[in-house]
Protein backbone atom coordinates (compact mmCIF):
# COMPACT_ATOMS: atom_id res chain seq x y z
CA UNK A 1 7.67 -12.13 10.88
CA UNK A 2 9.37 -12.31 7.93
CA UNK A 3 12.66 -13.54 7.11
CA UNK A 4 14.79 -10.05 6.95
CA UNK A 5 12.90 -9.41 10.11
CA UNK A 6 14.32 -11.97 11.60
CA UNK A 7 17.29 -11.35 10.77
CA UNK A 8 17.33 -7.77 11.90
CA UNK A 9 15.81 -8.59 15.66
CA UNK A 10 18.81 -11.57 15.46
CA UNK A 11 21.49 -8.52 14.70
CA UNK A 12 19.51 -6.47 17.42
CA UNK A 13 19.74 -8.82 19.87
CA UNK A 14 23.58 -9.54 19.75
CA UNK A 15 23.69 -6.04 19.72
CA UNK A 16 22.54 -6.04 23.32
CA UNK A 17 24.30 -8.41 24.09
CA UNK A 18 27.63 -6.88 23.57
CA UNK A 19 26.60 -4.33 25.14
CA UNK A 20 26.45 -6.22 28.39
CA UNK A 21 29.23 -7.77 27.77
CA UNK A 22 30.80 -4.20 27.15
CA UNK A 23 31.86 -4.43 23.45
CA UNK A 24 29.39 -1.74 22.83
CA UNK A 25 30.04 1.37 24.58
CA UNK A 26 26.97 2.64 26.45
CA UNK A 27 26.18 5.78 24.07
CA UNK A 28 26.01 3.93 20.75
CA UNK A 29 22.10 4.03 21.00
CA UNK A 30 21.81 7.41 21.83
CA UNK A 31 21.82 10.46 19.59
CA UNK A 32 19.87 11.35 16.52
CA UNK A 33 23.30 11.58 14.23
CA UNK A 34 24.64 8.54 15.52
CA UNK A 35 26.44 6.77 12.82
CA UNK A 36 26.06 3.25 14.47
CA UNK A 37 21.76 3.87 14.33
CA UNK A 38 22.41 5.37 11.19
CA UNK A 39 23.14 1.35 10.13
CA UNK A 40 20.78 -0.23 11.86
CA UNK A 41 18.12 1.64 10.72
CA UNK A 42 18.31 0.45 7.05
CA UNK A 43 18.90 -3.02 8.39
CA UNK A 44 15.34 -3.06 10.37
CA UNK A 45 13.90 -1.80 6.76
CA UNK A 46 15.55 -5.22 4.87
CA UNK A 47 18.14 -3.08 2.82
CA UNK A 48 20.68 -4.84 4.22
CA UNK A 49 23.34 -3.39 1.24
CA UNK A 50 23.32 -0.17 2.32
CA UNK A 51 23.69 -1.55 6.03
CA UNK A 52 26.48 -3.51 5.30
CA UNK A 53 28.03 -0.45 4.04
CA UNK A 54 26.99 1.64 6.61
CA UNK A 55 28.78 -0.74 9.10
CA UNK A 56 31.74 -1.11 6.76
CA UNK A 57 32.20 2.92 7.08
CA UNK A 58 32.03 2.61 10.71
CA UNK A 59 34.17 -0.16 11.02
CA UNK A 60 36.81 1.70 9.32
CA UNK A 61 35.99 5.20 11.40
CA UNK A 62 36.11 3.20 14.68
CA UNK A 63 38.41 -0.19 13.96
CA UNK A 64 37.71 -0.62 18.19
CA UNK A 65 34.00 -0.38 17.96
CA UNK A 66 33.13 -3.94 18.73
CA UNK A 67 29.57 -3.90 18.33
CA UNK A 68 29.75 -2.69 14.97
CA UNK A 69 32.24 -5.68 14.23
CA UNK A 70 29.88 -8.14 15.49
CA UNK A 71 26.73 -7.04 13.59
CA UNK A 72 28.70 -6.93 10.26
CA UNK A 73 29.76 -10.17 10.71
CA UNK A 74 26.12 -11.61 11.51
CA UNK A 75 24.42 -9.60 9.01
CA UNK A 76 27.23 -10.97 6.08
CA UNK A 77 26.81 -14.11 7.83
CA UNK A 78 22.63 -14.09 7.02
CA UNK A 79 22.91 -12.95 3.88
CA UNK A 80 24.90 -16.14 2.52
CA UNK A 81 28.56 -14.36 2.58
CA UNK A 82 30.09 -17.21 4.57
CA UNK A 83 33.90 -16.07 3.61
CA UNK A 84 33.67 -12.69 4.69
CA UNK A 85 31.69 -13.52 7.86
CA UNK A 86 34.46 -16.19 9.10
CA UNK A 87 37.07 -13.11 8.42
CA UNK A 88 35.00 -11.12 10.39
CA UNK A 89 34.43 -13.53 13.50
CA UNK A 90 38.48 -14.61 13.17
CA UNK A 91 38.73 -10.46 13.44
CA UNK A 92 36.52 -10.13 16.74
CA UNK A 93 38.21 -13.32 17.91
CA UNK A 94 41.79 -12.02 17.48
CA UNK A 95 41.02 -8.12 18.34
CA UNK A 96 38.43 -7.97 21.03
CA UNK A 97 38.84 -11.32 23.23
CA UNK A 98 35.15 -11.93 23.65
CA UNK A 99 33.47 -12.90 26.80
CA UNK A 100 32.43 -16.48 26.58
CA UNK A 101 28.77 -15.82 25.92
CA UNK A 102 29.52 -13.98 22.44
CA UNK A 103 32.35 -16.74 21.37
CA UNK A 104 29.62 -18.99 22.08
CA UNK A 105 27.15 -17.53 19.73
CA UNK A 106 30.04 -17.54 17.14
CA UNK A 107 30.36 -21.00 17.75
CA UNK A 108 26.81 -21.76 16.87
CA UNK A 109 26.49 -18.99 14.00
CA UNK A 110 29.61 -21.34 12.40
CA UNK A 111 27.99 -24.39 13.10
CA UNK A 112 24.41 -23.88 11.73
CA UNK A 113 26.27 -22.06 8.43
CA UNK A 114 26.02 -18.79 6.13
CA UNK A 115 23.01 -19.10 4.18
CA UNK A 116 21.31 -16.51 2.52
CA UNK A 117 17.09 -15.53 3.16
CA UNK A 118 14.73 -16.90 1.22
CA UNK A 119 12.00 -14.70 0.12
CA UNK A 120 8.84 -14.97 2.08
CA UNK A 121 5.28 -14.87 0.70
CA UNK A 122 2.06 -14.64 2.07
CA UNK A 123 -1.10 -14.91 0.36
CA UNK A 124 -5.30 -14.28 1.19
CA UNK A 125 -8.22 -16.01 -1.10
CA UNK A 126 -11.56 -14.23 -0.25
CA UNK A 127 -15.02 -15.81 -1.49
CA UNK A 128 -17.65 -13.49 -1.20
CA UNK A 129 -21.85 -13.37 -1.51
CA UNK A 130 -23.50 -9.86 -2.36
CA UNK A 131 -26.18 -7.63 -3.09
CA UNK A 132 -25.58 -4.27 -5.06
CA UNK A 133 -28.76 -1.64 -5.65
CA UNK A 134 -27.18 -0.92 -8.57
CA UNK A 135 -25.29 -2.70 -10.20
CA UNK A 136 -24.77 -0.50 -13.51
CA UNK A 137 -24.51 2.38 -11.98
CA UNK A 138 -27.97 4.11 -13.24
CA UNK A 139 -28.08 7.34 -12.94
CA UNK A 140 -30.46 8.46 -10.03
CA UNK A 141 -32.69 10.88 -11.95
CA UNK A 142 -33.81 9.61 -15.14
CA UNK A 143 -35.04 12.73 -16.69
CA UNK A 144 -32.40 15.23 -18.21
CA UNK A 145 -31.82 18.21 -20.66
CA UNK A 146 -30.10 19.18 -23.61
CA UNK A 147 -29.51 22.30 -25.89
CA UNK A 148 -29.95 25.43 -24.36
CA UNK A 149 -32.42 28.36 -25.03
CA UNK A 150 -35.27 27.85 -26.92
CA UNK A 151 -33.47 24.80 -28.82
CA UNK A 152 -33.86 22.89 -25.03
CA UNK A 153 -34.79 19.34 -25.60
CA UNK A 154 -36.18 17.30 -22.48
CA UNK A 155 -35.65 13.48 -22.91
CA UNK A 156 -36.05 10.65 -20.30
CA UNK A 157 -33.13 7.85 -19.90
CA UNK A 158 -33.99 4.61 -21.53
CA UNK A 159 -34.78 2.19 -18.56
CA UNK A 160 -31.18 0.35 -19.26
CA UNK A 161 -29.60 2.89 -17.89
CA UNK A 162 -31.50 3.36 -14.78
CA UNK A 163 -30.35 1.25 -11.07
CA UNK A 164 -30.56 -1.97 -11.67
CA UNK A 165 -30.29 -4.25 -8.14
CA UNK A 166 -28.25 -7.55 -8.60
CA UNK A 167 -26.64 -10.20 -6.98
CA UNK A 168 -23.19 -11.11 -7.44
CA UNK A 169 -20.39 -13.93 -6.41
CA UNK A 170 -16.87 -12.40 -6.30
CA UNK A 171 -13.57 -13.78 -5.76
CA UNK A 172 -10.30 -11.62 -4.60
CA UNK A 173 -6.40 -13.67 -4.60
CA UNK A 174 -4.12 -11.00 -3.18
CA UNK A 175 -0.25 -12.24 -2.24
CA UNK A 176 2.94 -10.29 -1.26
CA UNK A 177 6.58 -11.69 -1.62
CA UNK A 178 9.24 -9.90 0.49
CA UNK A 179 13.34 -10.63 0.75
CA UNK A 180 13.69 -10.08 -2.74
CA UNK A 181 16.60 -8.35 -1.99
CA UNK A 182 18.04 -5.00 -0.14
CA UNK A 183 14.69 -4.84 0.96
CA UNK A 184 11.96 -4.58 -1.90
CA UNK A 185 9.33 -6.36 -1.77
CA UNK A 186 6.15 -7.48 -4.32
CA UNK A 187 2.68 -7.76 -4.27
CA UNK A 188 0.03 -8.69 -6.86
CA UNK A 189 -3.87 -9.10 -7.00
CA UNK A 190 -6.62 -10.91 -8.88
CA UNK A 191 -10.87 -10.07 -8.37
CA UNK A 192 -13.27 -11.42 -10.46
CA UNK A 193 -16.64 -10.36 -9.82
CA UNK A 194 -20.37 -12.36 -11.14
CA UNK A 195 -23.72 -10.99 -11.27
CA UNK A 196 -26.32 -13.33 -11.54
CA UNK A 197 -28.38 -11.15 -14.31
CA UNK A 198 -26.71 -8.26 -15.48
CA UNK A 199 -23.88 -10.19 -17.04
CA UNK A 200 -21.95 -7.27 -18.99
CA UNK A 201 -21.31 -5.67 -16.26
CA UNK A 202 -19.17 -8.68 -14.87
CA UNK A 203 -15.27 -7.91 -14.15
CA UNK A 204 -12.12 -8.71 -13.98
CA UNK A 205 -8.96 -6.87 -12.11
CA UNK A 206 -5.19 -7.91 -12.29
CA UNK A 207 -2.69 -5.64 -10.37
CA UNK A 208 0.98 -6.41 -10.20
CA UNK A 209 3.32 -3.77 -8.15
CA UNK A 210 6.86 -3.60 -6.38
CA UNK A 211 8.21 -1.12 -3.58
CA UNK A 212 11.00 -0.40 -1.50
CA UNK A 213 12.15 1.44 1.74
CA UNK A 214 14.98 4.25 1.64
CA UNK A 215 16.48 6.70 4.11
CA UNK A 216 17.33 9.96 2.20
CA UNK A 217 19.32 11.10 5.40
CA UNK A 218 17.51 11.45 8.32
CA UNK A 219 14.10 11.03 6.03
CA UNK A 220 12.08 7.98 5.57
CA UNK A 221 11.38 7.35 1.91
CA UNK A 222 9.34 3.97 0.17
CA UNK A 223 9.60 4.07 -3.76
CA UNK A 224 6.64 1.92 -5.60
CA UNK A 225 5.57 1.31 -9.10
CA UNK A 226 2.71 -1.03 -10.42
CA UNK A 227 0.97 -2.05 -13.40
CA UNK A 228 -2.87 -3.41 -13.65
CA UNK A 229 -5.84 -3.74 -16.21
CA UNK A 230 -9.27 -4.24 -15.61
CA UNK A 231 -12.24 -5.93 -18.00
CA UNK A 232 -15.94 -4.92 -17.87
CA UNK A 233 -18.21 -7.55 -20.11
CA UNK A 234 -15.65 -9.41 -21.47
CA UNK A 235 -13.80 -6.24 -23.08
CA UNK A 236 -10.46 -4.84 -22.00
CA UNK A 237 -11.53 -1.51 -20.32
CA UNK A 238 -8.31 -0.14 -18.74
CA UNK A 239 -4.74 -0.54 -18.23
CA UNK A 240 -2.79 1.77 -16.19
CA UNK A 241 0.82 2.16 -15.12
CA UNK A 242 1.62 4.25 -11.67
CA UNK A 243 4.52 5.35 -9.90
CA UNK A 244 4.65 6.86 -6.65
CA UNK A 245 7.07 7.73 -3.43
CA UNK A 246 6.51 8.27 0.10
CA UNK A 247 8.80 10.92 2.47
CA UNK A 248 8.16 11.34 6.02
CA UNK A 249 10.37 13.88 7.77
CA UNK A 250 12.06 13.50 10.96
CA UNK A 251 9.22 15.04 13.13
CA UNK A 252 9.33 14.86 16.68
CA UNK A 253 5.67 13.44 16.63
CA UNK A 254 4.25 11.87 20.15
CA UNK A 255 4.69 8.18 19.87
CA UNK A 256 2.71 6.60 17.13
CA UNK A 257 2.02 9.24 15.40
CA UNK A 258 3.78 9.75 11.69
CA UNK A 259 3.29 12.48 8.88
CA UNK A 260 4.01 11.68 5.28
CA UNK A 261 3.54 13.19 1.92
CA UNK A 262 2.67 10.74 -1.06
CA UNK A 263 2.94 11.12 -4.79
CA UNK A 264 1.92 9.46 -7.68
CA UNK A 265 1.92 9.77 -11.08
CA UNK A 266 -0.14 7.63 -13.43
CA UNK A 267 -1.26 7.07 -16.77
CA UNK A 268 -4.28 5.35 -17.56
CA UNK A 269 -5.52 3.58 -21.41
CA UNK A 270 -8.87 2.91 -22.19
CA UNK A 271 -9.15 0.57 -25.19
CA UNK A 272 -12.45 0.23 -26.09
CA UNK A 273 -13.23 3.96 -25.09
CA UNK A 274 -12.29 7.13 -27.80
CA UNK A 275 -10.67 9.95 -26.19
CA UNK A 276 -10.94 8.71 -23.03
CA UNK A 277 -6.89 7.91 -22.22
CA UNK A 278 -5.37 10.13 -19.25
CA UNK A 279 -2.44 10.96 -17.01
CA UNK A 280 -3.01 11.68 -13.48
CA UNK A 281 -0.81 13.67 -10.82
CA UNK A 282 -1.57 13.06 -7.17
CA UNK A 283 -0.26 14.77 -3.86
CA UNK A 284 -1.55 14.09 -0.20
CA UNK A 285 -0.41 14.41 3.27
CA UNK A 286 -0.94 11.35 5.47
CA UNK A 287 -1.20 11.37 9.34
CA UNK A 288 -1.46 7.92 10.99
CA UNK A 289 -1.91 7.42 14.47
CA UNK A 290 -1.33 3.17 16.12
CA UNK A 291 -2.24 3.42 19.51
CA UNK A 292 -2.42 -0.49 21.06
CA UNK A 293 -4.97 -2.27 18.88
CA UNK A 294 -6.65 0.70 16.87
CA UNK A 295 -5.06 2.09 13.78
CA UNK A 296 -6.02 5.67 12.43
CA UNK A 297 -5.17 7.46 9.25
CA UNK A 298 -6.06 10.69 7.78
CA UNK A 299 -5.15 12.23 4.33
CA UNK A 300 -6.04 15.20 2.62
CA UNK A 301 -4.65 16.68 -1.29
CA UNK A 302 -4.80 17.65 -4.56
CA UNK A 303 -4.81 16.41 -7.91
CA UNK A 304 -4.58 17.14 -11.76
CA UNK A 305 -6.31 14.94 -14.85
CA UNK A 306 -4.98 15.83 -18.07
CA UNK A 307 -6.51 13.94 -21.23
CA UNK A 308 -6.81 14.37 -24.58
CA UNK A 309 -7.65 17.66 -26.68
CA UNK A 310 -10.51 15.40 -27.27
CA UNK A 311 -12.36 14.40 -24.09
CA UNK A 312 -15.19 15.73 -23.08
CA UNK A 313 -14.85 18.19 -20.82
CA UNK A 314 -11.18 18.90 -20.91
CA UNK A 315 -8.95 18.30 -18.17
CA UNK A 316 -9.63 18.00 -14.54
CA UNK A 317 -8.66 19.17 -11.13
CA UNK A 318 -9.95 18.49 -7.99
CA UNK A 319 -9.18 17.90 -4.11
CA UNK A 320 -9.33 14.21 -1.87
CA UNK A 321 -9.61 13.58 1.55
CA UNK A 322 -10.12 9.97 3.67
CA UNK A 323 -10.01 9.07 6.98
CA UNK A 324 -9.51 4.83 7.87
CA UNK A 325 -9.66 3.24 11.39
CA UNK A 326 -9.08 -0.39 12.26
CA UNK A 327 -9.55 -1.72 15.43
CA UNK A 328 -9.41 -5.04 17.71
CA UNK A 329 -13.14 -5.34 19.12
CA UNK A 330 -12.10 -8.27 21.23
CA UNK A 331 -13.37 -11.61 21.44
CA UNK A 332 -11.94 -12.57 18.01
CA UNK A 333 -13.78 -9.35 16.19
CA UNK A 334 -12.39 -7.04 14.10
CA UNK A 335 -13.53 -4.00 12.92
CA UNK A 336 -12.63 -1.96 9.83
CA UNK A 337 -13.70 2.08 8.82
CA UNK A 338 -13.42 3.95 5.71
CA UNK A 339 -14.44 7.12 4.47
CA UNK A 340 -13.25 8.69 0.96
CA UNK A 341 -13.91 12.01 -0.31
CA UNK A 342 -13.65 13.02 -3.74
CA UNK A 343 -14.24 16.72 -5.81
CA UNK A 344 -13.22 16.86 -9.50
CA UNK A 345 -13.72 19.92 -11.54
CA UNK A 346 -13.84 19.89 -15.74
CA UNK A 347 -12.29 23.08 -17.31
CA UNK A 348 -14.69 23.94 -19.88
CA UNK A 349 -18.11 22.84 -21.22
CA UNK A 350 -18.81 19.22 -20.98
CA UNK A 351 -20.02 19.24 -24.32
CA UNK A 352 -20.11 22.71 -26.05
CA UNK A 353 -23.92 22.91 -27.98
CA UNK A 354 -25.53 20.03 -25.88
CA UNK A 355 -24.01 20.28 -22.31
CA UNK A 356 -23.05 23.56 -21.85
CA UNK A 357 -21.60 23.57 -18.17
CA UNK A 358 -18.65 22.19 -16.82
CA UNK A 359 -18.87 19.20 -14.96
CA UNK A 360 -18.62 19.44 -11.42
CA UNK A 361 -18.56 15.70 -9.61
CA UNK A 362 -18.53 15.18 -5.65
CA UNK A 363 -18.19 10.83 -4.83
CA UNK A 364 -17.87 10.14 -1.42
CA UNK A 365 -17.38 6.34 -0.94
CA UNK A 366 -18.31 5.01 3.04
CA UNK A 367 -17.15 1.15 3.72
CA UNK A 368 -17.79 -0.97 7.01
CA UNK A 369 -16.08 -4.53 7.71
CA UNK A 370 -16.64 -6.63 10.40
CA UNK A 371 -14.37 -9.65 11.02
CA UNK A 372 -14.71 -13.03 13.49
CA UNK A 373 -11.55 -14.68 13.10
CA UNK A 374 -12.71 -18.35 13.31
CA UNK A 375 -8.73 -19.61 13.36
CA UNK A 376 -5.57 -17.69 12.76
CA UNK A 377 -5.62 -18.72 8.85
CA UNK A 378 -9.80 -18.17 8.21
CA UNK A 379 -12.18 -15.69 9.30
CA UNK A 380 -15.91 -14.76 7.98
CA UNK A 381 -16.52 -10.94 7.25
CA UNK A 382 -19.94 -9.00 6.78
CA UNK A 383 -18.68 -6.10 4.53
CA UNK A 384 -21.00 -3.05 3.56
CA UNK A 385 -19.93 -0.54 0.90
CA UNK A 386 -22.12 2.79 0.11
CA UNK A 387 -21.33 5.45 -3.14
CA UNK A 388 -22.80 8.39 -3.32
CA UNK A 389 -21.96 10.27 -6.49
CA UNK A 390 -23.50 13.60 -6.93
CA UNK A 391 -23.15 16.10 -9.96
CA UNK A 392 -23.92 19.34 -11.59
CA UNK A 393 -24.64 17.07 -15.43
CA UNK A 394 -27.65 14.14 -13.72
CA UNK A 395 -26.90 12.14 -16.47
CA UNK A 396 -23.98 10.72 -14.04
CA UNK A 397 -25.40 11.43 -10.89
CA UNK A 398 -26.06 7.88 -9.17
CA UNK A 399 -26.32 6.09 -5.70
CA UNK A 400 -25.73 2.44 -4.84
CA UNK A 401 -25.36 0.16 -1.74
CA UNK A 402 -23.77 -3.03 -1.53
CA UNK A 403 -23.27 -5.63 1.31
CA UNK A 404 -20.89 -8.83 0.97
CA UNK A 405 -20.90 -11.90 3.18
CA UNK A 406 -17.63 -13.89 2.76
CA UNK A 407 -14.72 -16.09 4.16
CA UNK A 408 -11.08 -15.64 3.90
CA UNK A 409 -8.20 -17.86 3.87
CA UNK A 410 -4.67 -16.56 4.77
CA UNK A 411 -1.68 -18.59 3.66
CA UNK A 412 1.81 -18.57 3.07
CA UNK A 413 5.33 -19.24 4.74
């Protein structure tokens, strides 16, 4: 658990316990436009500014709301305000008369100190063994056409770019940092990847991103941006920039179900490629479902490519869908799911004279994990991962299957 979640079950549980001593009157949990949930709900989210003035605003609104009193106090306490805490607890002392049990927890509150939380981090190193059946992503059929009429020209794909199987090593160092403050948190990734003979098609991925939880009134709201850049052979191939937000409305779903809408917006540099530089618009609905030990999500939407007046093809639109399932097996197994679905349609002519239809591209991208958990920091995992790209233009049309054999390392404090 991390540190602000501490903090919030600490705040939670003093909570209750005022309200057995009667400090808290018996309705204050009840009620969807209750002010005094209306301040603990960004406090269970880590933005513990806007809960302190959510509390402050019902402090002042009810001065003989005890409860409320308390849980500022505690919450100024754990965030390193020691002289507006003690004011606080000489407040509840003075005005309410506590029962013994909650001068007692005062006592000890005073007696450990005000100090403020320390971010938390957690981090995973994965080492991993594979096989790809293509590793360069040949196209499947190496015989193609170009022109049109009687000026067609039938040509056959030098055999570099048909599949080539490999073997590679890869490496993935993921971490995430939270308690940076009113409730954002951080996360960043590295994943280097080695084939054993087809050496320019090594890589290299760096991602660095940041988010953090709102409530837009009743509405739950996360707010994220991240940078990231990948190299292919040694060259810079992309950088990219994204920013995206998540609402879910205040559905009365069955319990563990939630709905949310997610949109991004991102612009992506290719700098060893002409023309090739794009911004991309994304918009999905997301139903999850966590029922005991098995996780479900579902997401289905829409999105827009726009590129240069230059690219081939022009810009793009197409629809996604994906559907991911994670479950406890038992027995120290774990299993993972994942199916993605995507359709992208070009505007005009791929290239007007030579490729005269626009391009018309259907991926759909199938992963399996299994896990054995062989301590609760390490675990081995079997991995398989299987592309299927088909399209109208079989110059890009390929297949490929990978598997992965690995260990994992989870670390942090």
């Amino acid at each position: 658990m991390t540190r602000h979640g501490k903090l919030a079950c600490r705040i939670m549980g003093l909570a209750l316990l005022a309200l057995a001593a009667g400090m808290v009157r018996a309705d204050d949990g009840a009620g969807s436009d209750n002010p005094y949930l209306d301040a603990m709900q960004p406090l269970i989210d880590g933005r513990y500014e806007e809960a302190g003035e959510a509390l402050r605003r019902l402090v002042a609104r009810e001065p003989e709301h005890a409860g409320a009193w308390l849980d500022l106090a505690i919450l100024q306490c754990g965030l390193g305000n020691a002289s507006e805490a003690e004011l606080l607890f000489d407040a509840i002392e003075a005005r309410f008369d506590p029962p013994p049990g909650i001068r007692e927890i005062i006592a000890l509150q005073r007696a450990k100190g005000c100090h403020g939380p320390s971010a938390r981090w957690e981090g995973r190193l994965k080492l991993g063994r594979g096989s790809d059946s293509n590793a360069n992503q040949g196209a499947s059929n190496p015989n193609f056409s170009i022109g049109q009429g009687s000026s067609v020209l039938n040509l056959v794909l030098s055999p570099e770019f048909t599949p080539h199987r490999d073997r590679f090593n890869q490496i993935t160092l993921d971490g995430a940092v939270s308690g940076l403050g009113n409730g954002w948190q951080g996360y960043a990734q590295l994943q280097s990847r080695r084939y054993d003979t087809q050496r320019r098609y090594d890589s290299e991925s760096a991602l660095l991103g940041a988010e953090r939880p709102w409530r837009l009134g009743r509405w739950d709201a996360r707010l994220g941006a991240s940078v990231g850049l990948t190299r292919l052979g040694g060259e810079s191939y992309q950088r990219y920039a994204t920013i995206s937000g998540w609402l879910a409305p205040p559905l009365a779903l069955p319990t563990g179900w939630q709905l949310g809408w997610l949109n991004s917006f991102s612009h992506v540099v290719y700098p060893s490629r002409s023309h090739f530089d794009a911004s991309l618009w994304e918009s999905r609905a997301v139903l999850s479902l966590q029922h005991g030990p098995l996780w479900v999500q579902g997401s289905a939407g829409y999105g827009l490519d726009v590129g240069s007046h230059e690219r081939a093809g022009g810009d793009r639109h197409g629809v996604f869908a994906s559907l991911n399932a994670r479950a406890l097996l038992g027995g120290g197994w774990l299993g993972e799911l994942s199916w993605q679905y995507q359709n992208w349609a070009g505007a005009q002519a791929y290239s007007p004279g030579l490729i005269d239809v626009a391009r018309r591209q259907h991926t759909q991208l199938t992963r399996a994990t299994l896990w054995y958990e062989l301590t609760k920091q390490q675990a081995l995992y079997l991995e398989y991962r299987g592309v299927r790209n088909r399209e109208n233009i079989s110059l890009f049309e390929y297949q490929s299957r990978a598997w992965q054999l690995g260990w994992q390392w989870q670390f942090g404090r």
